[in-house]
Protein backbone atom coordinates (compact mmCIF):
# COMPACT_ATOMS: atom_id res chain seq x y z
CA UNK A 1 16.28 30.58 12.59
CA UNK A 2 18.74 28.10 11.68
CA UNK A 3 21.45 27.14 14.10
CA UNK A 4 24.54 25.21 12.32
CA UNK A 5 27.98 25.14 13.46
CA UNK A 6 30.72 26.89 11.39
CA UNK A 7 32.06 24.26 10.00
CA UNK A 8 29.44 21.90 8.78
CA UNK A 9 29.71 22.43 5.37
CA UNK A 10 33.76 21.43 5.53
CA UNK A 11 35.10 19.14 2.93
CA UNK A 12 38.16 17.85 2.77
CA UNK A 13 38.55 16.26 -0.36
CA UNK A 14 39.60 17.35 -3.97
CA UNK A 15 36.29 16.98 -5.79
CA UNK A 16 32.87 16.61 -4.46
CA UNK A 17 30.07 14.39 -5.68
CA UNK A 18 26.41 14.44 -6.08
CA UNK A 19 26.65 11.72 -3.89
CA UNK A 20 29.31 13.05 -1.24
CA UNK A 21 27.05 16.20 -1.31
CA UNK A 22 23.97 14.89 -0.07
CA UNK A 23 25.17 12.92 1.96
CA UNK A 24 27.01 15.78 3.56
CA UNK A 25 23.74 17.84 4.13
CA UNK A 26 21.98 15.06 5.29
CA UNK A 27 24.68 14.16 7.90
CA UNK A 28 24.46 17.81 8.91
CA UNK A 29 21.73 19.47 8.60
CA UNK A 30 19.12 19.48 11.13
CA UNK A 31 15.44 20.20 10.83
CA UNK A 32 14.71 24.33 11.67
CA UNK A 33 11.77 22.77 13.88
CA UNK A 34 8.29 24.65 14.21
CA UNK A 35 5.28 23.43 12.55
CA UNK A 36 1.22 24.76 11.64
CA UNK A 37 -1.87 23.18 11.07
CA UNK A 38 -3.37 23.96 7.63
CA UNK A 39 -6.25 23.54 5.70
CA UNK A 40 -6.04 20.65 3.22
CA UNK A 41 -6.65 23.49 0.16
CA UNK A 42 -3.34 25.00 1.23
CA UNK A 43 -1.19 21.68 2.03
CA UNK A 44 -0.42 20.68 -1.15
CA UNK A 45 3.80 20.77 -1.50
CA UNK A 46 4.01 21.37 1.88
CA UNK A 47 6.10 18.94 4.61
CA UNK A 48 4.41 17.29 6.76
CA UNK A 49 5.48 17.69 10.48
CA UNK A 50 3.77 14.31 12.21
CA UNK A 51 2.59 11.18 10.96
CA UNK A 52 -0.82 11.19 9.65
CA UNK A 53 -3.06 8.25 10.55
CA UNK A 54 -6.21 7.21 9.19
CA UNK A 55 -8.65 7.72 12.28
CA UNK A 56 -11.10 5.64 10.14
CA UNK A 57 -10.90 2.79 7.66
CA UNK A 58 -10.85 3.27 3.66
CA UNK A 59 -13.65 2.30 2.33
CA UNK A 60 -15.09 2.67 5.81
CA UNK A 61 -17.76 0.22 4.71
CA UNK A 62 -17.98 -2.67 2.21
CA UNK A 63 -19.32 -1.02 -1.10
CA UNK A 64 -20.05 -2.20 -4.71
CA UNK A 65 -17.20 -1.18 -7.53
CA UNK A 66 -19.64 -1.56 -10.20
CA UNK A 67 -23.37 -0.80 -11.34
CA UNK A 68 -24.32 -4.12 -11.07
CA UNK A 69 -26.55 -7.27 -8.94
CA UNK A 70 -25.46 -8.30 -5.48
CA UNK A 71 -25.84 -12.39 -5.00
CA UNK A 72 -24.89 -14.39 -2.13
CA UNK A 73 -22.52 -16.71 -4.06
CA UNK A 74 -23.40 -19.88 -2.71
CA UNK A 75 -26.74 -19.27 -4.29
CA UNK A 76 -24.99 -19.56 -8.00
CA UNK A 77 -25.57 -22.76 -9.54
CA UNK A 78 -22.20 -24.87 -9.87
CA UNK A 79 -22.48 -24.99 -13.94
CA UNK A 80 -24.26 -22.81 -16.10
CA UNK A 81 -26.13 -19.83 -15.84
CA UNK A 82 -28.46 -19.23 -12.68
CA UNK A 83 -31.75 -17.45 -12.86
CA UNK A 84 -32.44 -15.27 -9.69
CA UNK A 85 -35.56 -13.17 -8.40
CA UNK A 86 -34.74 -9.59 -7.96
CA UNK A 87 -35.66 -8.65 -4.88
CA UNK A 88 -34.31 -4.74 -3.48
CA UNK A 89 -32.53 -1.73 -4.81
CA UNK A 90 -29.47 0.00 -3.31
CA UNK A 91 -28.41 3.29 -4.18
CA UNK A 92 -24.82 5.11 -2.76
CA UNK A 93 -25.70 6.49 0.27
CA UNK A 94 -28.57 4.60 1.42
CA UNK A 95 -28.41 2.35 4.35
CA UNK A 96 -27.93 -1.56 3.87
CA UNK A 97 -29.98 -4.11 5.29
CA UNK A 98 -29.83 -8.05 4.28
CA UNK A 99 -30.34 -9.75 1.23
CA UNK A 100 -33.14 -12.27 0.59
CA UNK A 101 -31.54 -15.62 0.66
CA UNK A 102 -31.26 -16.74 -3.17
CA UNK A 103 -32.69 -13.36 -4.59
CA UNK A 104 -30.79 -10.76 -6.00
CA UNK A 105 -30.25 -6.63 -4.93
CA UNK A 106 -29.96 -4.11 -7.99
CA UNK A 107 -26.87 -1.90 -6.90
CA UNK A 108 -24.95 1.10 -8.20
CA UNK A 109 -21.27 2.23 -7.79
CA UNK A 110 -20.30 3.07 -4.24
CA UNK A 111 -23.89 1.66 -2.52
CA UNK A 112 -23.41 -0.25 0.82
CA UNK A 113 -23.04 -4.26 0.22
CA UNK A 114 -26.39 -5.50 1.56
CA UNK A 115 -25.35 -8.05 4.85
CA UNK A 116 -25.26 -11.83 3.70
CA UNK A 117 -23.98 -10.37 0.05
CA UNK A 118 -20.38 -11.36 -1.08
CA UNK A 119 -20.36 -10.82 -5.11
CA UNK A 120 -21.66 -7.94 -7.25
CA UNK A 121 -21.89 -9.05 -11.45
CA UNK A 122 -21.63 -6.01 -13.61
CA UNK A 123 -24.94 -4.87 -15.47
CA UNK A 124 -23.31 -5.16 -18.54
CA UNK A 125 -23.12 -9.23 -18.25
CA UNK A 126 -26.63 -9.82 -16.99
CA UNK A 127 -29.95 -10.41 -18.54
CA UNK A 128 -32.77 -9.05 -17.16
CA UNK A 129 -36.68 -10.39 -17.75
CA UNK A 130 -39.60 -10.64 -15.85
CA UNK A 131 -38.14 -9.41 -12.65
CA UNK A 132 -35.66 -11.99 -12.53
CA UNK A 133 -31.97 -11.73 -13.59
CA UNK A 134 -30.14 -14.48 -15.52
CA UNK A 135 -26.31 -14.31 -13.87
CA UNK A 136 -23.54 -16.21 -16.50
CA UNK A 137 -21.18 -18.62 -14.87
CA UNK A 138 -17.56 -18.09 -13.83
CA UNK A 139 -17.95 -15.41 -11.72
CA UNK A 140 -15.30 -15.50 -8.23
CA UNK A 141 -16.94 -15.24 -4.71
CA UNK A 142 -16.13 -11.74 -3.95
CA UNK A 143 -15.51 -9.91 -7.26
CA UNK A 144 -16.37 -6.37 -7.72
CA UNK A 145 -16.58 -5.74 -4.60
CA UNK A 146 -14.49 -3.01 -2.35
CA UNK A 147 -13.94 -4.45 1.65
CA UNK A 148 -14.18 -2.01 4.65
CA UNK A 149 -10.13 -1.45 4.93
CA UNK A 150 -9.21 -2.71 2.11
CA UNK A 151 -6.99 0.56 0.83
CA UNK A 152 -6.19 1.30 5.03
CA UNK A 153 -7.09 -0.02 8.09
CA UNK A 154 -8.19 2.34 10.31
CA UNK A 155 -5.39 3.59 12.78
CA UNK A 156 -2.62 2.57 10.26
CA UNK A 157 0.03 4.62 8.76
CA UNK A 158 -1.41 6.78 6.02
CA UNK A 159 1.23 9.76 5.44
CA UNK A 160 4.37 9.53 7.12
CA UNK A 161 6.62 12.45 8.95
CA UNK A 162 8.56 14.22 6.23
CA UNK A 163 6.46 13.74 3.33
CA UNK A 164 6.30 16.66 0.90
CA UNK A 165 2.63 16.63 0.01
CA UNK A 166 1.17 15.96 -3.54
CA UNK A 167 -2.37 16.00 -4.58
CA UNK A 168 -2.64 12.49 -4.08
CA UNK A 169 -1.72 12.86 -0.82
CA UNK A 170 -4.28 15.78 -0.17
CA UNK A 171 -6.81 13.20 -1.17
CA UNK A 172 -6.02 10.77 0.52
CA UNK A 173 -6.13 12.90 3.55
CA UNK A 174 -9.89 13.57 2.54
CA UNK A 175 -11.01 10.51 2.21
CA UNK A 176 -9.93 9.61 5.52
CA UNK A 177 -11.67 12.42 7.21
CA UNK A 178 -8.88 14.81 7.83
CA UNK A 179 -9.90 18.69 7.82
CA UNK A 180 -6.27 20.42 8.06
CA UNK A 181 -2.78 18.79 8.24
CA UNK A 182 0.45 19.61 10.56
CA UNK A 183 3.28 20.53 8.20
CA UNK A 184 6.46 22.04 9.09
CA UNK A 185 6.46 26.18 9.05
CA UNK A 186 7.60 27.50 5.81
CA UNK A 187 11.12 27.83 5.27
CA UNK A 188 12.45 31.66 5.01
CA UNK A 189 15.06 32.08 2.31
CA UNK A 190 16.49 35.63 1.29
CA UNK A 191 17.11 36.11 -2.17
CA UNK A 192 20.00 38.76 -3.48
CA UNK A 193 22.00 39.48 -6.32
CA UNK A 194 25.27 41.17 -6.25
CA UNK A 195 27.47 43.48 -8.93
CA UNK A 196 27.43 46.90 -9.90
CA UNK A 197 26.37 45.97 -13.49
CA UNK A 198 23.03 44.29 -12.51
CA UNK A 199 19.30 46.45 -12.53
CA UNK A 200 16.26 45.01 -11.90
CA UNK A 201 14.04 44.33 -14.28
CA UNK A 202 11.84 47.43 -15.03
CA UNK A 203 14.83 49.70 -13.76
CA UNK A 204 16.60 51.94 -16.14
CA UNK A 205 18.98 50.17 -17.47
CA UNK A 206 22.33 51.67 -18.71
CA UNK A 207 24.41 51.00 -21.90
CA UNK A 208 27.33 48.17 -19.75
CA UNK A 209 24.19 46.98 -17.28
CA UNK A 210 21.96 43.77 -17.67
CA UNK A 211 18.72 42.88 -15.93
CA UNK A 212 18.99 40.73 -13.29
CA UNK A 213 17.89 37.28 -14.00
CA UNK A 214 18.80 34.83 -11.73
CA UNK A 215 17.17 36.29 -8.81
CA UNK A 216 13.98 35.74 -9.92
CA UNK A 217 14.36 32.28 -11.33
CA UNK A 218 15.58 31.06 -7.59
CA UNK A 219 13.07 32.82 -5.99
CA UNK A 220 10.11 30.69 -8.24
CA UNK A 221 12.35 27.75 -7.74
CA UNK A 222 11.94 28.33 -3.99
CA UNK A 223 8.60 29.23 -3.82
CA UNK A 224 7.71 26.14 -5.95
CA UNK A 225 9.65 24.13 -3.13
CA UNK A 226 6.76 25.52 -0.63
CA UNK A 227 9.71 27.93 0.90
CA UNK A 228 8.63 31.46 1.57
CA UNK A 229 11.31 33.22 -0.26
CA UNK A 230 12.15 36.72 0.49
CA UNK A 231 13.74 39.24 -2.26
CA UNK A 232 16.45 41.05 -1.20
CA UNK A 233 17.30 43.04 -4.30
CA UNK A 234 20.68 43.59 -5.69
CA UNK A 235 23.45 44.70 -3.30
CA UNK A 236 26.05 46.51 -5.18
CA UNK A 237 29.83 45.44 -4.92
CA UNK A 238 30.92 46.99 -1.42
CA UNK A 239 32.07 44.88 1.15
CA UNK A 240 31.02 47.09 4.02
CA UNK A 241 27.59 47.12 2.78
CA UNK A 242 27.41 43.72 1.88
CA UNK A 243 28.46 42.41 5.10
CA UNK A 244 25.89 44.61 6.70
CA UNK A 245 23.28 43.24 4.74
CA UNK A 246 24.19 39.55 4.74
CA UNK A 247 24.05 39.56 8.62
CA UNK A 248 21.05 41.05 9.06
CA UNK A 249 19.54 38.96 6.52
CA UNK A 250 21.03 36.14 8.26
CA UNK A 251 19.07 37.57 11.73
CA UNK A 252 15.73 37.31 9.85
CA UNK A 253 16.00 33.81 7.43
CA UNK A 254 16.54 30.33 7.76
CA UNK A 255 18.69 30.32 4.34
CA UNK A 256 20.50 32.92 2.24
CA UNK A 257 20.66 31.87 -1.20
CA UNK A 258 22.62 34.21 -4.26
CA UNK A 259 24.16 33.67 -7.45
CA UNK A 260 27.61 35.13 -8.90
CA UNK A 261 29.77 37.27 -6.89
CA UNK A 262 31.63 34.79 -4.89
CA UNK A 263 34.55 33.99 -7.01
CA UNK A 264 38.38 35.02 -6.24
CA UNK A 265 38.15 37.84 -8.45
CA UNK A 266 39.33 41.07 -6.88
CA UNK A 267 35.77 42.17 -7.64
CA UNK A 268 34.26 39.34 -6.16
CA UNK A 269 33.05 40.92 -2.81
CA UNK A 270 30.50 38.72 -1.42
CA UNK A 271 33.41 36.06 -0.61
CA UNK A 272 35.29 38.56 1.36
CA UNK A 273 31.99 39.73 3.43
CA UNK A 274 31.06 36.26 4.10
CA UNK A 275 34.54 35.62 5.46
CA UNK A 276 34.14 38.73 7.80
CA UNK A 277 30.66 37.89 9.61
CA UNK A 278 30.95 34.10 9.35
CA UNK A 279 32.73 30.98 7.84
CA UNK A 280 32.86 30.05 3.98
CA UNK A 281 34.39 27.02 2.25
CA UNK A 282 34.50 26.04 -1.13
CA UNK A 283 33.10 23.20 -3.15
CA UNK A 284 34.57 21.78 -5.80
CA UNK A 285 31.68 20.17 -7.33
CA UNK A 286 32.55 17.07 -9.80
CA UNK A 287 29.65 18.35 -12.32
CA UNK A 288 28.96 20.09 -15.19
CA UNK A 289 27.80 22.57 -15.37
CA UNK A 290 28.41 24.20 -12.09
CA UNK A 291 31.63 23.45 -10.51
CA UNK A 292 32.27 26.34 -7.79
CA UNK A 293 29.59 26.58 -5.17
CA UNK A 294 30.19 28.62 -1.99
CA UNK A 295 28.68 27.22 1.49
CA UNK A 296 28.86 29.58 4.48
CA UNK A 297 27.22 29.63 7.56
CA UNK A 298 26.80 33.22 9.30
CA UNK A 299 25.41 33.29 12.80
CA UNK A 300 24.26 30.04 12.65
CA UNK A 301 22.12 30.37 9.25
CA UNK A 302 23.69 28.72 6.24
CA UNK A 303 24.07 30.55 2.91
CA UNK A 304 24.96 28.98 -0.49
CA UNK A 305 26.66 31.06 -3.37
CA UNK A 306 25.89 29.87 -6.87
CA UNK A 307 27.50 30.29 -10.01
CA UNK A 308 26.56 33.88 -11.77
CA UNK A 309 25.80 31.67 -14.92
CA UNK A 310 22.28 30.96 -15.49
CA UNK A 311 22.23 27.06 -16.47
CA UNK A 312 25.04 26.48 -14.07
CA UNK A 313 22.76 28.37 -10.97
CA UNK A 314 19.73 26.09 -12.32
CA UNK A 315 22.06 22.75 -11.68
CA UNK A 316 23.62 24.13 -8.86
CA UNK A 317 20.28 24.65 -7.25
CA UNK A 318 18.90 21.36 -7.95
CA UNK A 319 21.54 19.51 -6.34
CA UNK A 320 22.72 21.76 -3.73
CA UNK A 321 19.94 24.03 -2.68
CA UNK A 322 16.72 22.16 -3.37
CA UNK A 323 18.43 19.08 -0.63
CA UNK A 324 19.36 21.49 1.72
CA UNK A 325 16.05 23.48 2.04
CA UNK A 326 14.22 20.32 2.15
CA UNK A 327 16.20 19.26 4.47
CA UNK A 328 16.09 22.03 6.77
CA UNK A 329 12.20 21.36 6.51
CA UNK A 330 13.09 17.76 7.92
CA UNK A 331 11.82 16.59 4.44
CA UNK A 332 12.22 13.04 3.55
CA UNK A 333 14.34 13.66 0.92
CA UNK A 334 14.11 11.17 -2.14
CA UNK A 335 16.84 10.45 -4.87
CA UNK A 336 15.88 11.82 -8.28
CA UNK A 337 15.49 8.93 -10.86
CA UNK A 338 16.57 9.57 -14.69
CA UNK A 339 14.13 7.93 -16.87
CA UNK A 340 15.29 6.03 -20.31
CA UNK A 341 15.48 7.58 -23.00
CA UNK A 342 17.13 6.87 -26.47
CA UNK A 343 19.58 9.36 -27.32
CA UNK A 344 19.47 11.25 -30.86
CA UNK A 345 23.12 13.08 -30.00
CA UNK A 346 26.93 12.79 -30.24
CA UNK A 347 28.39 13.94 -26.77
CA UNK A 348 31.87 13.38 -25.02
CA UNK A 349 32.90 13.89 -21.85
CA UNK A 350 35.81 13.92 -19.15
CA UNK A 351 35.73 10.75 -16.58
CA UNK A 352 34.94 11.31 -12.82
CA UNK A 353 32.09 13.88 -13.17
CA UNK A 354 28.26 13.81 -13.67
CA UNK A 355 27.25 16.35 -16.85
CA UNK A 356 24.29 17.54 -17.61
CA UNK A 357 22.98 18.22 -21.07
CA UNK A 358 19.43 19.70 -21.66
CA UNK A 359 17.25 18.07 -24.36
CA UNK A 360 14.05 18.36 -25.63
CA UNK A 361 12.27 15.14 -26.32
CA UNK A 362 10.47 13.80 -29.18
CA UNK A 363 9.02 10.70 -30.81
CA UNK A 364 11.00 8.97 -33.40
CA UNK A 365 9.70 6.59 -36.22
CA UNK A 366 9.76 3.70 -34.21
CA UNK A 367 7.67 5.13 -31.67
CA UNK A 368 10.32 5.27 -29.46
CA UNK A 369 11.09 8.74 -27.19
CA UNK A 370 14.49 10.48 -28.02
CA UNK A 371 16.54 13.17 -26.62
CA UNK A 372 17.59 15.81 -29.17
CA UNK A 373 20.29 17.88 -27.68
CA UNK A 374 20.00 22.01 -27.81
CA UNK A 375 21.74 23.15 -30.65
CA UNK A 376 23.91 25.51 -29.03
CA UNK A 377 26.42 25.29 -25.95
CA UNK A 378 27.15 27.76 -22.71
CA UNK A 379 25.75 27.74 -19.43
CA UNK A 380 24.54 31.39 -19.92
CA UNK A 381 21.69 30.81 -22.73
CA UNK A 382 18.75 30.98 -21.13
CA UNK A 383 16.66 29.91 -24.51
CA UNK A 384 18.59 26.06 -23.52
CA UNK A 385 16.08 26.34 -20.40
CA UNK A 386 13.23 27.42 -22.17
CA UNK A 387 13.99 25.84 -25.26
CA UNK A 388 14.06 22.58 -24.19
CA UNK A 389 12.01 20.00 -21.85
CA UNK A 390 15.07 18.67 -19.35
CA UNK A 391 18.58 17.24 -18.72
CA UNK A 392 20.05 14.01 -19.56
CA UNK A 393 22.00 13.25 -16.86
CA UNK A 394 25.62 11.64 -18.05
CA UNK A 395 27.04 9.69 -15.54
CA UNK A 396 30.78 10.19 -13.74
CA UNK A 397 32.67 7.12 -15.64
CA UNK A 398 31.12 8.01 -18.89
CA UNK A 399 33.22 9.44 -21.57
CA UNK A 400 30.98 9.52 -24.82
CA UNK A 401 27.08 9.40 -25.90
CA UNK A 402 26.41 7.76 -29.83
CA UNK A 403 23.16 8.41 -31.20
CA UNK A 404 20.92 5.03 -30.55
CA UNK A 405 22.45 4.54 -26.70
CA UNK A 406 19.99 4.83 -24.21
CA UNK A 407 20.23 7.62 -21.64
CA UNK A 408 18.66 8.95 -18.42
CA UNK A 409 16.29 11.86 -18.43
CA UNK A 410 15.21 14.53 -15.93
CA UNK A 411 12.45 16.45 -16.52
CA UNK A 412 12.65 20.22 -15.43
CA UNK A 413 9.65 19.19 -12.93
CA UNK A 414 11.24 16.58 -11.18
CA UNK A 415 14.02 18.97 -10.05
CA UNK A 416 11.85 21.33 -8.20
């Protein structure tokens, strides 16, 4: 399990930023260690735990990139066309020997390079009569064709330590011969709700009660982070039991994550129980939505309190949770990147925080992309996350959006 000191989450400031925040869990938060080899089907969004190199070279042999004729290019005549013998055929997959000195070698995608070869021309700008190919002018000495090591030389650097895999990755892994990967064990996160007036969903629900929703959108969120999230249920609004249950979930997981509940309402309860089996501070987030986000650690295995509110525990999560699980993963954790888009809204805001407003995107006459805002405001409408295709992010000196100003965009994927 995860071992962090009491106070690690401690901030001393007013306001906390983005910025200040991940910085603060990167300072902090240490890797929970451990690590299994997988197959490459199952590595796919999962951390890798060593540097990967390539035991062999990519292409491991000099190939042809095109259907085509392999010359020796000192054999092309210095103007005009040249008119060659053909002399050989080489298929992908079939062994290589030489070319005839001033002949040419038919050739397909991916086939070996024949030794003494250095050019391939493309079928489609040949002539062929007679058993003899007519080759235009022009052509470079070594064109179309792929070099032993040319992508990676073998024993290089492929995938480094803290890479969170993507297909491409997984690929690239192939090619180079690999079988299974070493990525870091899963992360265990528990998942719980708290309040009296939440059931979940299938539960009879009574006339003041409301499904639970929240639960199950962090516990996709975390599973889609390759975390091997854990439901807990909802724990009702006793601070006896909720203690109880917080530190044995805290015996068994790496990360307790909830949502609402943690406020100083005198019906807020999970505040109090975190207080009596470990350490809780505050922070004061400078965004919208999602200001108040509790960080705890109890026994040594940090827990985060979201906001109750549905968009604000999306945010929240994003920029608070996602960093710190990858982190505790020993993830090499990259900034996320707003893309440009030209904004179709009206929006002001207050100085010194980052807002968030979700958008769905569309093509305007000009063939330009533009953000459309959601029609209607609060952070509990789940239909703006469903409704719409991301979040332009609005940054802290900003004050006011006019239609035609360009923007930065986050799609909903990039924040999982």
């Amino acid at each position: 399990m995860a071992q962090l000191s009491d106070d690690c989450f401690a901030f001393g400031g007013r306001l906390l930023s983005l910025d200040d925040a991940a910085a603060l869990i990167a300072r902090q938060v240490r890797p929970i260690g451990g690590s299994e080899s997988v197959v490459l089907a199952l590595a796919d969004g999962r951390v890798l735990a060593a540097d990967f190199l390539g035991a062999s070279a990519l292409p491991p042999f000099t190939n042809s990139a095109v259907d085509g004729y392999a010359v020796r290019h000192g054999d092309l005549a210095a103007t005009g066309e040249t008119v060659l013998p053909l002399m050989g055929r080489l298929e992908a997959g079939v062994a290589a020997g030489s070319i005839v000195p001033a002949s040419a070698m038919r050739i397909f995608t991916g086939a070996m390079m024949p030794s003494g070869a250095d050019t391939v021309f493309m079928q489609e700008d040949v002539r062929v009569a007679d058993n003899h190919v007519v080759l235009p002018p022009g052509l470079k000495p070594g064109s179309n064709v792929r070099l032993a090591g040319e992508d990676f030389a073998a024993g290089s650097l492929a995938l480094p330590k803290g890479r969170r895999l993507r297909p491409q990755d997984v690929a690239l892994a192939a090619a180079l011969g690999a079988a299974r990967l070493d990525v870091a064990r899963r992360l265990k996160v528990g998942v719980f709700s708290t309040g009296n007036e939440l059931v979940s969903p299938g539960e009879s629900r009574s006339g003041p009660q409301i499904f639970d929703s929240n639960r199950f959108m962090l516990l996709a969120l975390l599973a889609r982070l390759g975390c091997d999230a854990h439901d807990l249920g909802v724990l009702r609004d006793d601070m006896a039991g909720l203690a109880k249950a917080l530190r044995t979930a805290a015996a068994q997981h790496d990360l307790i994550v909830t949502s609402g509940g943690v406020s100083a309402g005198e019906a807020d309860h999970v505040k109090s129980a975190v207080e009596a089996v470990g350490s809780l501070v505050f922070w004061r987030m400078a965004i919208k939505p999602g200001r108040p986000v509790a960080m705890g650690v109890i026994d040594g295995t940090p827990f985060v309190g979201l906001p109750g509110n549905p968009v604000a525990s999306y945010v929240t999560q994003a920029y608070v949770v996602r960093p710190l699980a990858l982190a505790l993963m020993g993830a090499d954790i990259k900034p996320i990147l707003p893309l440009p888009v030209r904004a179709a809204f009206s929006y002001r805001k207050k100085p010194g925080r980052r807002e968030f407003v979700r958008v769905s995107l569309a093509h305007a006459g000009d063939g330009l992309v533009e953000a459309h805002k959601f029609p209607r405001e609060g952070v509990g409408l789940l239909s703006s996350l469903t409704q719409t295709h991301g979040l332009v992010e609005l940054p802290e000196p900003a004050t006011l959006v006019e239609p035609g100003e360009m923007v930065g965009f986050l799609d909903y994927a990039t924040l999982m």
